[in-house]
C-alpha atoms as a PDB file:
ATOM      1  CA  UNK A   1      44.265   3.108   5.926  1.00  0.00           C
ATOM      2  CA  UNK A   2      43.323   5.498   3.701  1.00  0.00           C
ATOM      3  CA  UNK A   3      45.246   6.528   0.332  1.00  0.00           C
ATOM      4  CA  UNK A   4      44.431   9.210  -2.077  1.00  0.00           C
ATOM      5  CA  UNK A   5      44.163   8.232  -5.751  1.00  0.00           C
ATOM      6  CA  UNK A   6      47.004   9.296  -8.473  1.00  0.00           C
ATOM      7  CA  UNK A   7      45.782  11.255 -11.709  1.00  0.00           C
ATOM      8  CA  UNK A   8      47.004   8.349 -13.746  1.00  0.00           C
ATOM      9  CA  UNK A   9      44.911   6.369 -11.586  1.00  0.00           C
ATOM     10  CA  UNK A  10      41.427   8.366 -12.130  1.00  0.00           C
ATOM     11  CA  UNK A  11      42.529   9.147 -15.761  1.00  0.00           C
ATOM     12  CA  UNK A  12      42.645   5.162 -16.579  1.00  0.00           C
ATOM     13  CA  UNK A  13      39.309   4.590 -14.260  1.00  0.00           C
ATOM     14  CA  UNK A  14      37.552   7.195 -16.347  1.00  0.00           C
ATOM     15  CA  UNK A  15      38.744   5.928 -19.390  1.00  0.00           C
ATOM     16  CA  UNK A  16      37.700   2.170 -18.641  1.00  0.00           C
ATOM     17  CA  UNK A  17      34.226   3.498 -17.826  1.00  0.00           C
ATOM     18  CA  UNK A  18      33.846   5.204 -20.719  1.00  0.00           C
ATOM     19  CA  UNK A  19      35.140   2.090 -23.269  1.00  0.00           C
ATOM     20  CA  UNK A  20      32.421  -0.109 -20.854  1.00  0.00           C
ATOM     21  CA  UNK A  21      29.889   2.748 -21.707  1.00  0.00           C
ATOM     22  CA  UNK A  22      29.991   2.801 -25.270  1.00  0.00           C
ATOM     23  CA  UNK A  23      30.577  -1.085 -25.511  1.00  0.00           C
ATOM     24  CA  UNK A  24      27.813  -1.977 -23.533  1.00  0.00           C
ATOM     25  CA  UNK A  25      25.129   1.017 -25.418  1.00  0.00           C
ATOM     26  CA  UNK A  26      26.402   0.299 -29.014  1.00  0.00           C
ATOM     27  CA  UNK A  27      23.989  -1.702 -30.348  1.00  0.00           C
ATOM     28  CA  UNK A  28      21.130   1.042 -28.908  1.00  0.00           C
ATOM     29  CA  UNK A  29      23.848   3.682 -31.087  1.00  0.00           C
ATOM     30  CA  UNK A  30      23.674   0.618 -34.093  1.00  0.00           C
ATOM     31  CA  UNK A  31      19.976   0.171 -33.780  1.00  0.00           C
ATOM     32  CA  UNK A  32      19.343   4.428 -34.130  1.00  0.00           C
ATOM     33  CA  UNK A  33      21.492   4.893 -36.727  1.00  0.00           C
ATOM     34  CA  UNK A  34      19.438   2.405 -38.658  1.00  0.00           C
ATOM     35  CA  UNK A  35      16.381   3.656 -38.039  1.00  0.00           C
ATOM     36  CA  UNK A  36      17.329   7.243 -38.707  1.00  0.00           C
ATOM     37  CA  UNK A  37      18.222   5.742 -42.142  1.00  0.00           C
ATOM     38  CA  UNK A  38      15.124   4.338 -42.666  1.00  0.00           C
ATOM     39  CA  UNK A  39      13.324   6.908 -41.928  1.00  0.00           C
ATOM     40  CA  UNK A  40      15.252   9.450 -44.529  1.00  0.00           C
ATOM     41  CA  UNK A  41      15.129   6.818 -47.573  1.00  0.00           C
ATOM     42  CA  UNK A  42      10.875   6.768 -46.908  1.00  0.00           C
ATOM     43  CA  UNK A  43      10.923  10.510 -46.748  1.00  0.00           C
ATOM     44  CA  UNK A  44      12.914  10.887 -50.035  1.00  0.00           C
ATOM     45  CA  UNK A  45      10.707   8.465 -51.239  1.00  0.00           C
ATOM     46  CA  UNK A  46       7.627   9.896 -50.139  1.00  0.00           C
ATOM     47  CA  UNK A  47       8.968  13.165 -51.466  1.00  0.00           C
ATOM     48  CA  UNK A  48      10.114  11.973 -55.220  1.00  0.00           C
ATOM     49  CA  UNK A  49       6.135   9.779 -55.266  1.00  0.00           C
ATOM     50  CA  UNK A  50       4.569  13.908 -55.067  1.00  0.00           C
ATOM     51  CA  UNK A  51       7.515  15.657 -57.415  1.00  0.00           C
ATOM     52  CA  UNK A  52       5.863  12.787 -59.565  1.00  0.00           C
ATOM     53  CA  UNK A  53       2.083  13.680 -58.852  1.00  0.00           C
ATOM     54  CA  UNK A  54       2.906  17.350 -59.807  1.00  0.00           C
END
């Protein structure tokens, strides 16, 4: 027997999948952020080492 699906019913499905989306990719969002960090504090470094040089 088949039964069609209620909006709350695809509105809570879509929501679940979304919370299990970003709970199970956070530490991949955790591990970017930190590197994009990184990255920005060696480049204003790099940059104040030549404002030096000049």
């Amino acid at each position: 027997m088949l039964r069609r699906l209620t909006v709350s019913q695809v509105l809570f499905a879509v929501a679940l999948g979304l919370a299990g989306g970003m709970y199970i990719y956070q530490p991949i969002f955790e591990q970017y952020s930190r590197d994009q960090k990184e990255l920005e504090e060696k480049l204003q470094g790099f940059q104040a080492a030549e404002e030096k040089k000049s």
